[in-house]
C-alpha atoms as a PDB file:
ATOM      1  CA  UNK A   1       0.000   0.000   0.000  1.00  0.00           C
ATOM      2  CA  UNK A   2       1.119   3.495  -0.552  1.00  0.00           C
ATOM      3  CA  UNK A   3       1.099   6.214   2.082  1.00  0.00           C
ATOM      4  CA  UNK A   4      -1.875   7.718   0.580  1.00  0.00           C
ATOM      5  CA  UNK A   5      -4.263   4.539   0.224  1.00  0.00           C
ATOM      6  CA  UNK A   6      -3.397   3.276   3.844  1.00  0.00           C
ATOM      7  CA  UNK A   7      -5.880   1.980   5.651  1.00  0.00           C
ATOM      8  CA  UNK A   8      -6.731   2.867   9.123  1.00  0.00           C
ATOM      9  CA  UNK A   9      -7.097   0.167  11.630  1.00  0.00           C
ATOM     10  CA  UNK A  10      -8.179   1.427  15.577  1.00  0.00           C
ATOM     11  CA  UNK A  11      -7.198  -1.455  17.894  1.00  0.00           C
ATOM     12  CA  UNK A  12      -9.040  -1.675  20.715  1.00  0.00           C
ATOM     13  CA  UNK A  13      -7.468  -3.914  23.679  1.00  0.00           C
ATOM     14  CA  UNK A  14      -6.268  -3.885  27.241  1.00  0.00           C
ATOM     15  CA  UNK A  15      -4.427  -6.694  26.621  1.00  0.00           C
ATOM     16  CA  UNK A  16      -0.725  -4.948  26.015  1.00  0.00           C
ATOM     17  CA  UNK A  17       0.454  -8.218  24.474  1.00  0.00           C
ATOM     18  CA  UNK A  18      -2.274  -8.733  22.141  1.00  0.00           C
ATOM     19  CA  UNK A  19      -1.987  -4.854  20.556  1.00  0.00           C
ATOM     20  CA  UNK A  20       2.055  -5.470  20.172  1.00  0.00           C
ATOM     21  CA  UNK A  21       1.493  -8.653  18.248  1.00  0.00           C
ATOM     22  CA  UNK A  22      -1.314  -6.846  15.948  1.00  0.00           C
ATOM     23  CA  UNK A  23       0.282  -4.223  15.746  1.00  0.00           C
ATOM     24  CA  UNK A  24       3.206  -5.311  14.422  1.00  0.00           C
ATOM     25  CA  UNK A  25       1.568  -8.191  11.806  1.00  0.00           C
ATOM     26  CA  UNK A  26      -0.697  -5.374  10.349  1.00  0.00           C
ATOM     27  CA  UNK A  27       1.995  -2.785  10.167  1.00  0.00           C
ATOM     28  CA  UNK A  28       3.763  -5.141   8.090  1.00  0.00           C
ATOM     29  CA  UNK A  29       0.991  -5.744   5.520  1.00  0.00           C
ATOM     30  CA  UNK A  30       0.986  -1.895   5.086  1.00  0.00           C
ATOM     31  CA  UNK A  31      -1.748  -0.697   7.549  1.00  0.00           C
ATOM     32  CA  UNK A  32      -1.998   1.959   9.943  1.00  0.00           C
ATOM     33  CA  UNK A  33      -2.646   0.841  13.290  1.00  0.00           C
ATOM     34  CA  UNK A  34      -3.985   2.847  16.000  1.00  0.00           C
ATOM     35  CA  UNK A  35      -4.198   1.661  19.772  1.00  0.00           C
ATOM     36  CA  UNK A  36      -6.498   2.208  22.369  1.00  0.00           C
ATOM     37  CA  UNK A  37      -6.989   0.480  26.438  1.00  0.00           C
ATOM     38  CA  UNK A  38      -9.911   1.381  26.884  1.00  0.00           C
ATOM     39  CA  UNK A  39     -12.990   3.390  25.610  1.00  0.00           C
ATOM     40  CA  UNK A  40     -11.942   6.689  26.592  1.00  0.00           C
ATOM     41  CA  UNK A  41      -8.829   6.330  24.654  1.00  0.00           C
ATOM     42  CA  UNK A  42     -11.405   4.935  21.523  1.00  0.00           C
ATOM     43  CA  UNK A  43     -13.216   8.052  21.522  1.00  0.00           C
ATOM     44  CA  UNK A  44     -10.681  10.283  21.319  1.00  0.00           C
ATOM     45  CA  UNK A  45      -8.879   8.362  18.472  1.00  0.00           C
ATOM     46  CA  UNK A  46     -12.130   8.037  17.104  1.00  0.00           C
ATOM     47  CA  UNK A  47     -12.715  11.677  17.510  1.00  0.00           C
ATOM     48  CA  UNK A  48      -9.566  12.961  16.282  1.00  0.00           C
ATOM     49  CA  UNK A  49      -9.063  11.333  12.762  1.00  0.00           C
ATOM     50  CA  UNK A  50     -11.443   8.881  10.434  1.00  0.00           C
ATOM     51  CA  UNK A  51     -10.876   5.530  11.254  1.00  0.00           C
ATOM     52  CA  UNK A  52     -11.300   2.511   8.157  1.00  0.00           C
ATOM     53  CA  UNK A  53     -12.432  -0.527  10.473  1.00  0.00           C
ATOM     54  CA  UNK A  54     -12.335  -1.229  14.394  1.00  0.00           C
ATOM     55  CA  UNK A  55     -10.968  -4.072  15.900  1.00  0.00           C
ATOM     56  CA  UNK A  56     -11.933  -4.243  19.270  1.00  0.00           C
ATOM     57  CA  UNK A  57     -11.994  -6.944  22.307  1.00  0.00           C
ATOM     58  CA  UNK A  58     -15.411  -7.589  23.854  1.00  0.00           C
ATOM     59  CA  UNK A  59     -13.978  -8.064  27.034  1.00  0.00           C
ATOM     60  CA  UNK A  60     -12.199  -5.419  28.397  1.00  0.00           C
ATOM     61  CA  UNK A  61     -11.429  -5.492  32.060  1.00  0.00           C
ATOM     62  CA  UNK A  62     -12.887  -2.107  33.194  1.00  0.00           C
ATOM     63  CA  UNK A  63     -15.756  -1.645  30.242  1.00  0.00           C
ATOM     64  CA  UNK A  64     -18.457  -3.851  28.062  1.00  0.00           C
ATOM     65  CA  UNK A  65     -17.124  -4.090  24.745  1.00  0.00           C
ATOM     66  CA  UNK A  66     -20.445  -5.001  23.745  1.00  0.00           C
ATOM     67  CA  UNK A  67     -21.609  -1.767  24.708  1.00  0.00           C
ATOM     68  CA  UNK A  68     -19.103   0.006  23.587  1.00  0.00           C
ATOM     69  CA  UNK A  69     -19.590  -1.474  19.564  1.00  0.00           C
ATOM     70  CA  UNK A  70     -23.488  -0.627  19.865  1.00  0.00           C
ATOM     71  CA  UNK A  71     -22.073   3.156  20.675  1.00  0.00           C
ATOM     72  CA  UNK A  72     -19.917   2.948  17.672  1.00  0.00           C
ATOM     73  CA  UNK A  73     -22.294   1.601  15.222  1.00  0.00           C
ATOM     74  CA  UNK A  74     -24.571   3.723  16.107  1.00  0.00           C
ATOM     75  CA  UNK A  75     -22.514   6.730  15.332  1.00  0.00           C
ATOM     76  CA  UNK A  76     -20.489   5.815  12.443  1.00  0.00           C
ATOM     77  CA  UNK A  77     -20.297   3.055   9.674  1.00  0.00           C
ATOM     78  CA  UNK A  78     -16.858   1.888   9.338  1.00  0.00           C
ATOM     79  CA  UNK A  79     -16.752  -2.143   9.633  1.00  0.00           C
ATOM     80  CA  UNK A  80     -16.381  -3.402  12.898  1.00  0.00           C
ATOM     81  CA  UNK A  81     -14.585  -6.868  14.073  1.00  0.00           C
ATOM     82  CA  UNK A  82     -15.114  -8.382  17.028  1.00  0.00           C
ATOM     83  CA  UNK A  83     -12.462 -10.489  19.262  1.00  0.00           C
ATOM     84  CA  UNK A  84     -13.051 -12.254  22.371  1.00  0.00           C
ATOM     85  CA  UNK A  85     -10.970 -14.968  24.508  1.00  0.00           C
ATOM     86  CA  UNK A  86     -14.641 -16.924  25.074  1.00  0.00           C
ATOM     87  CA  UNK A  87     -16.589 -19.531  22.716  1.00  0.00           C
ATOM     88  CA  UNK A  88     -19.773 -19.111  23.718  1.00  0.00           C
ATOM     89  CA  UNK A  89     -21.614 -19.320  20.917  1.00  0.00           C
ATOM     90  CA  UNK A  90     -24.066 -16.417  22.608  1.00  0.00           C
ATOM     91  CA  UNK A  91     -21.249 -13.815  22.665  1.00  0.00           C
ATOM     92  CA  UNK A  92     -21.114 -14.163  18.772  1.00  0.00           C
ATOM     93  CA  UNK A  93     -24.781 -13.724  18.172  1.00  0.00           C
ATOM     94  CA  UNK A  94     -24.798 -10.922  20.728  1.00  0.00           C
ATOM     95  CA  UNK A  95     -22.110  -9.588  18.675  1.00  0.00           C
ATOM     96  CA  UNK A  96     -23.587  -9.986  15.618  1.00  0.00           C
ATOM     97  CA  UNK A  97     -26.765  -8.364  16.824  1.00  0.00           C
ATOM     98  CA  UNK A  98     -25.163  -5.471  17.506  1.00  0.00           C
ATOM     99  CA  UNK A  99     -24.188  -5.006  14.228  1.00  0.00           C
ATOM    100  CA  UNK A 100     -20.903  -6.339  13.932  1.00  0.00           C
ATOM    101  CA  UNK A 101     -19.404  -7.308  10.769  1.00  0.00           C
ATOM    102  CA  UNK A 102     -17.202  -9.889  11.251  1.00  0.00           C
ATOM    103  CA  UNK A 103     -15.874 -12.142  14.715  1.00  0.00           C
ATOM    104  CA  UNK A 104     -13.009 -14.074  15.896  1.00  0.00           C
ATOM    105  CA  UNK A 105     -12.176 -15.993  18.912  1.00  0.00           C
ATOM    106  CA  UNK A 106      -8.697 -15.712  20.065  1.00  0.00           C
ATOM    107  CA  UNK A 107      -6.437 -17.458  19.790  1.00  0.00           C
ATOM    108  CA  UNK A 108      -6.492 -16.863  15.919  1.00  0.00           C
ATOM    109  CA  UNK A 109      -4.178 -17.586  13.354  1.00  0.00           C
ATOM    110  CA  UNK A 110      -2.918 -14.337  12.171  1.00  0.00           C
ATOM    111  CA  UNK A 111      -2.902 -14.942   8.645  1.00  0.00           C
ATOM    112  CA  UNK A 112      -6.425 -15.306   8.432  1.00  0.00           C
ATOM    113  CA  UNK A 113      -7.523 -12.452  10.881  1.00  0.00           C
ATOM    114  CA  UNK A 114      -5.215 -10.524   8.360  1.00  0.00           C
ATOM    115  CA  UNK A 115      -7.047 -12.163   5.465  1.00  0.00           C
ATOM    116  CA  UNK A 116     -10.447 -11.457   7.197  1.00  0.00           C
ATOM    117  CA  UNK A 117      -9.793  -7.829   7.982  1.00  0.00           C
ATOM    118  CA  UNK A 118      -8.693  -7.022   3.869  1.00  0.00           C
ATOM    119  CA  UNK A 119     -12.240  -8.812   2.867  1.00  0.00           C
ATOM    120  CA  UNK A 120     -13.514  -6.648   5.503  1.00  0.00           C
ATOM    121  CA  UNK A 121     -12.021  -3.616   3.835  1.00  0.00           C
ATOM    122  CA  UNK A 122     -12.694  -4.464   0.072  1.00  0.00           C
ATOM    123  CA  UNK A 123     -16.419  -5.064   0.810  1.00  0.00           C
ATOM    124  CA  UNK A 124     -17.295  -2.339   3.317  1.00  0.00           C
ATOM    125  CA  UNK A 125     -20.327  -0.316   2.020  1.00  0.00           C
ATOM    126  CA  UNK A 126     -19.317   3.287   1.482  1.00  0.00           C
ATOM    127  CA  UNK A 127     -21.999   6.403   0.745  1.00  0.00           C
ATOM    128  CA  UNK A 128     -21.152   7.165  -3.066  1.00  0.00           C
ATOM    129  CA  UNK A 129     -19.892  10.038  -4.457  1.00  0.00           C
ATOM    130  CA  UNK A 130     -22.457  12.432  -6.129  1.00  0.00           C
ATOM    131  CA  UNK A 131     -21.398  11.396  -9.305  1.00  0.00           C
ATOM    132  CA  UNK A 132     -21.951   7.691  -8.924  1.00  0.00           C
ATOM    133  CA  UNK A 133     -25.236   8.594  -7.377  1.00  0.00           C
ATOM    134  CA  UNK A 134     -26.357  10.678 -10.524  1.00  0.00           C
ATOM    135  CA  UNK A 135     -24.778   8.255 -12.849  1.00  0.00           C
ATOM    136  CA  UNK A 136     -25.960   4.823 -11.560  1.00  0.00           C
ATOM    137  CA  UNK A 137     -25.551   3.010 -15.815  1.00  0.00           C
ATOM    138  CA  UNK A 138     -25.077   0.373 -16.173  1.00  0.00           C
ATOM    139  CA  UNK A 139     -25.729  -1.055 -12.623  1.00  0.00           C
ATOM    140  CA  UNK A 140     -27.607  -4.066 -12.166  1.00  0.00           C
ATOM    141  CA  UNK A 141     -30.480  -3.083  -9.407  1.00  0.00           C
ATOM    142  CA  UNK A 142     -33.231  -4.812  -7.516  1.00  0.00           C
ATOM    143  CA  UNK A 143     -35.949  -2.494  -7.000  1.00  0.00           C
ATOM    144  CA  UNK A 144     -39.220  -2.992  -4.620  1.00  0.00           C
ATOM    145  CA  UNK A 145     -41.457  -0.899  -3.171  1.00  0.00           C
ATOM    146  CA  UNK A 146     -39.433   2.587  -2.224  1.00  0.00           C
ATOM    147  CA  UNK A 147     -35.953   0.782  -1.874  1.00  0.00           C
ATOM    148  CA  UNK A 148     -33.417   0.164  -4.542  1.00  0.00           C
ATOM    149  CA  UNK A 149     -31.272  -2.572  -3.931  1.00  0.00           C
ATOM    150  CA  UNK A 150     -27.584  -1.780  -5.946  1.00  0.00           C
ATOM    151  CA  UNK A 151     -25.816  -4.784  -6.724  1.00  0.00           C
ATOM    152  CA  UNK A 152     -23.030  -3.272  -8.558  1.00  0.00           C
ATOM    153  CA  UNK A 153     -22.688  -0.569  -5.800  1.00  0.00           C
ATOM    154  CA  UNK A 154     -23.411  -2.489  -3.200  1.00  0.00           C
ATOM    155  CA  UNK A 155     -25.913   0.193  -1.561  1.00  0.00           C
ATOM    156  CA  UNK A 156     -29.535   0.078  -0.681  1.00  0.00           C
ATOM    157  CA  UNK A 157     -31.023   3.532  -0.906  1.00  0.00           C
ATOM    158  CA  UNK A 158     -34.560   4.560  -0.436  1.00  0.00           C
ATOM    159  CA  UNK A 159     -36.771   6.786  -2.893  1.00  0.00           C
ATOM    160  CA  UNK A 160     -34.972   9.989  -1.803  1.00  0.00           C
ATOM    161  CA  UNK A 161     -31.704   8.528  -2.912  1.00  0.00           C
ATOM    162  CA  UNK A 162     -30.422   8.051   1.331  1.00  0.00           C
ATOM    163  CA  UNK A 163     -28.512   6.151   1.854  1.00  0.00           C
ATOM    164  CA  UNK A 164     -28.990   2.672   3.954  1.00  0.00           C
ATOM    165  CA  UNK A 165     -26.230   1.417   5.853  1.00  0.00           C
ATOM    166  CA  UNK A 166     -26.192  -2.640   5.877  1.00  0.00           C
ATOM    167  CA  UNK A 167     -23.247  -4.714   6.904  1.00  0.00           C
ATOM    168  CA  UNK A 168     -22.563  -7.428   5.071  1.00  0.00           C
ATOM    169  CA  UNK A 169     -24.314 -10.084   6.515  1.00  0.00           C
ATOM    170  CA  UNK A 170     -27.808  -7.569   6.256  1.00  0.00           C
ATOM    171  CA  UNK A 171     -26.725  -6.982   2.551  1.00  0.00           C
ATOM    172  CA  UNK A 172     -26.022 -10.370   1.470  1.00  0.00           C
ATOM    173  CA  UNK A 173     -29.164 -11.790   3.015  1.00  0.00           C
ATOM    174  CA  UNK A 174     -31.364  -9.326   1.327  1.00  0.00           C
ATOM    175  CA  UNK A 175     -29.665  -9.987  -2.024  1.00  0.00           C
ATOM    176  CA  UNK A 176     -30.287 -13.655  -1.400  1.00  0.00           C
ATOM    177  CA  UNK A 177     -34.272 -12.894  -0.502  1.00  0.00           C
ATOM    178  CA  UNK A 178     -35.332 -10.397  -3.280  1.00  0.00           C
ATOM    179  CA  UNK A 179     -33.192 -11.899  -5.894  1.00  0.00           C
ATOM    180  CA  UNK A 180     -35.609 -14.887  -5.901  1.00  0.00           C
ATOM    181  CA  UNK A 181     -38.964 -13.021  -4.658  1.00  0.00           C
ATOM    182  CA  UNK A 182     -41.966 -15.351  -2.931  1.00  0.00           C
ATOM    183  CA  UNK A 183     -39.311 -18.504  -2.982  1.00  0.00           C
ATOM    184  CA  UNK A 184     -39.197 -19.848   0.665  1.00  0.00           C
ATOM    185  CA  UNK A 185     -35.575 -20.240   2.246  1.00  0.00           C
ATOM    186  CA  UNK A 186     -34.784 -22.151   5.093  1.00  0.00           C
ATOM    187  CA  UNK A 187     -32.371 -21.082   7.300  1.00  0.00           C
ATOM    188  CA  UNK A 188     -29.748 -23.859   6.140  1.00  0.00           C
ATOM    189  CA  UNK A 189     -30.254 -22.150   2.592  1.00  0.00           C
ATOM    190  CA  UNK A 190     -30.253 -19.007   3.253  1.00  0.00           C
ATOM    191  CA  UNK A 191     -26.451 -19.330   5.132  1.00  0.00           C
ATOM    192  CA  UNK A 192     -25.426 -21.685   1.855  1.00  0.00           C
ATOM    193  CA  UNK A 193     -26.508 -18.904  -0.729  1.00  0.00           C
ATOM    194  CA  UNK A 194     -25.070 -16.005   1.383  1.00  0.00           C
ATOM    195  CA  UNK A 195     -21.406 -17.951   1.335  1.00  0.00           C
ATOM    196  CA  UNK A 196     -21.724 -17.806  -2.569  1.00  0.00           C
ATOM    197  CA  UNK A 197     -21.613 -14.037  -2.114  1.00  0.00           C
ATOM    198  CA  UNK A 198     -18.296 -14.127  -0.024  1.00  0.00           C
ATOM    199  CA  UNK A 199     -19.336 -13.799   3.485  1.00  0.00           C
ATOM    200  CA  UNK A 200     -20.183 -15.816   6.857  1.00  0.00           C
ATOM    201  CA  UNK A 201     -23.545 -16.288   7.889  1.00  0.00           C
ATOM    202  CA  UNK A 202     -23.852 -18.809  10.992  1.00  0.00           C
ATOM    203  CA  UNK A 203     -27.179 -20.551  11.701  1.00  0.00           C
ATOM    204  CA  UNK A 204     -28.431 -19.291  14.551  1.00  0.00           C
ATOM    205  CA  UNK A 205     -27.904 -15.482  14.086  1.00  0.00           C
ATOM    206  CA  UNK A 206     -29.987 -15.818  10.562  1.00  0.00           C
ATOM    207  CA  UNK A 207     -32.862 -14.558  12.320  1.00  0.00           C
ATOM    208  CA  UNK A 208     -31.181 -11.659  14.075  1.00  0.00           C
ATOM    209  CA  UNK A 209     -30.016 -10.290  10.684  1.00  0.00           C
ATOM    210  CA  UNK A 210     -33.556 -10.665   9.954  1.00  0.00           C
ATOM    211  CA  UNK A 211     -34.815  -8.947  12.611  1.00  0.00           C
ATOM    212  CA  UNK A 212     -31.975  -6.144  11.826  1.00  0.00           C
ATOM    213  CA  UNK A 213     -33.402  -5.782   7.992  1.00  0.00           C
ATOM    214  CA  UNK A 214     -36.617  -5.641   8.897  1.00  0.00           C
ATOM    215  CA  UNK A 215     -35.888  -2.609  11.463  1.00  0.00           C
ATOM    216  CA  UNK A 216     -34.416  -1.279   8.026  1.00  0.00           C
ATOM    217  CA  UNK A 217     -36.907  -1.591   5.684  1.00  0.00           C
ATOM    218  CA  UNK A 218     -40.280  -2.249   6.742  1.00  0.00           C
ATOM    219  CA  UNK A 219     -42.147   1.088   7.708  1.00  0.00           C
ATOM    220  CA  UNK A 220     -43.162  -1.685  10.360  1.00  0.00           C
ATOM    221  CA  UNK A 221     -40.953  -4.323  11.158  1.00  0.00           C
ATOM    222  CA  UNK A 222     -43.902  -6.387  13.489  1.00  0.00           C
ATOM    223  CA  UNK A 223     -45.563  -6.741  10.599  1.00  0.00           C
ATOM    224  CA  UNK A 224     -43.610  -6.752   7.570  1.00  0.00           C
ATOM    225  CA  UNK A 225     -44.612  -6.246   4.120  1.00  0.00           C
ATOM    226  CA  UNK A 226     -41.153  -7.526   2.371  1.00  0.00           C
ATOM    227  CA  UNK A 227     -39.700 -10.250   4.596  1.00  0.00           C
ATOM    228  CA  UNK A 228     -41.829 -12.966   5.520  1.00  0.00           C
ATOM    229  CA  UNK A 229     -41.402 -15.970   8.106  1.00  0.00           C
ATOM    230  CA  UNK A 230     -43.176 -19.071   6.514  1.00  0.00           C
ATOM    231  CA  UNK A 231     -43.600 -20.682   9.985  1.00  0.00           C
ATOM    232  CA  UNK A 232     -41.828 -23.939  10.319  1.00  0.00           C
ATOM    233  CA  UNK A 233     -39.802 -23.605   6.635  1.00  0.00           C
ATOM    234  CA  UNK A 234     -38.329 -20.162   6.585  1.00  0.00           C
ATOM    235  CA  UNK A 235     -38.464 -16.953   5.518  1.00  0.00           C
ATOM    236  CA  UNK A 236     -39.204 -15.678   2.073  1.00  0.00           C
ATOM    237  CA  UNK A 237     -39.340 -11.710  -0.073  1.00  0.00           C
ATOM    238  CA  UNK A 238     -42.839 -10.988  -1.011  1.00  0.00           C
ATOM    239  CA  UNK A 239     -42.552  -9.441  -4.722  1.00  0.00           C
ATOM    240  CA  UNK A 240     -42.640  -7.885  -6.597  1.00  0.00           C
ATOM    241  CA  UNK A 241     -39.118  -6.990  -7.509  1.00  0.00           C
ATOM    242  CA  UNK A 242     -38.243  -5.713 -10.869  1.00  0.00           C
ATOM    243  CA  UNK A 243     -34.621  -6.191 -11.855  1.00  0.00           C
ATOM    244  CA  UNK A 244     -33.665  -3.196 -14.371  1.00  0.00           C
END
């Protein structure tokens, strides 16, 4: 990477160990690496320059890392991975639920934390410019009701042109639903399909990213008009959806 294209990485980690090691495998694959104890010190890094993705422990010593990456999602859109010394499979869909993007369980292997972080990176969903707004050729859309699902962009925007943010999970999952509209998916297909698209759905958080869309989407998300549950199967995208 050149200095101008580096991406910035804020570690966040009370574990003084843990930072040196990433600090020094990420620095080496050309990223800029931030550091940060605790969440006064993430705020203030936060505060002080843009940050490209957060890597942060959910178990810090003093604070509730859980808490603390509901605050950040909630106030900006930058990926977020999540690491924690536990294997309960609750802390991932906690983590998940809170809008996460990706999750590891230390100890990792550092080559593919590295290699998770870059796909991370290369698929994060970015506002676009006003020119790629105005100029949206070419793109291959999905659009239903208000919302216009961008493939090519990877955006969802609604009928004003706003911008939705989805992580990737959300995004791949409603690709999955309204490419196929009124087809019922279990949850075992819907986690097969949304691999094909180059990112990790587990089993049991396919209904929180559900619930998360529908919060999106759905003027109201009790009782949906675009995602469905088909009790015992699935869930399924009531059309129509016209592809341009």
């Amino acid at each position: 990477m050149t200095e101008s294209n580096k991406k910035t990485l804020l570690l966040v980690d009370d574990d003084q160990d843990i930072r040196q090691l990433l600090c020094d495998a990420l620095s080496q694959k050309g990223y800029q690496v931030r550091e940060a104890e605790n969440g006064r010190q993430m705020w203030a890094q936060l505060e002080e320059n843009p940050v490209d993705l957060v890597l942060m422990d959910l178990y810090l010593k003093e604070e509730d890392g859980l808490h603390l990456a509901r605050e950040v999602r909630e106030r900006f859109t930058m990926p977020i991975m999540m690491l924690t010394g536990k294997g309960d499979e609750t802390d991932r869909i906690l983590g998940l639920e809170l809008a996460a993007d990706d999750y590891m369980m230390k100890p990792f292997n550092l080559r593919e934390l590295i290699a998770r972080i870059h796909a991370l990176l290369r698929r994060s969903y970015q506002a676009p410019s006003s020119s790629s707004q105005n100029s949206g050729q070419g793109h291959e859309c999905l659009h239903f009701g208000a919302w216009v699902l961008d493939l090519t962009a990877r955006l969802l925007q609604d009928q004003t042109g706003k911008t939705v943010t989805l992580t990737l999970g959300e995004f791949s999952l409603l690709e999955v639903l309204a490419r196929h509209p009124d087809r019922i998916f279990t949850r075992e297909q819907l986690i097969e399909q949304s691999r094909g698209l180059e990112t990790e759905v587990f089993d049991r958080t396919v209904d929180v990213l559900i619930l998360r869309l529908r919060r999106k989407i759905e003027s109201n998300p009790k009782t949906p008009e675009f995602i469905k549950t088909q009790r015992g199967l699935g869930y399924f995208f009531q059309g129509p959806v016209r592809a341009n």
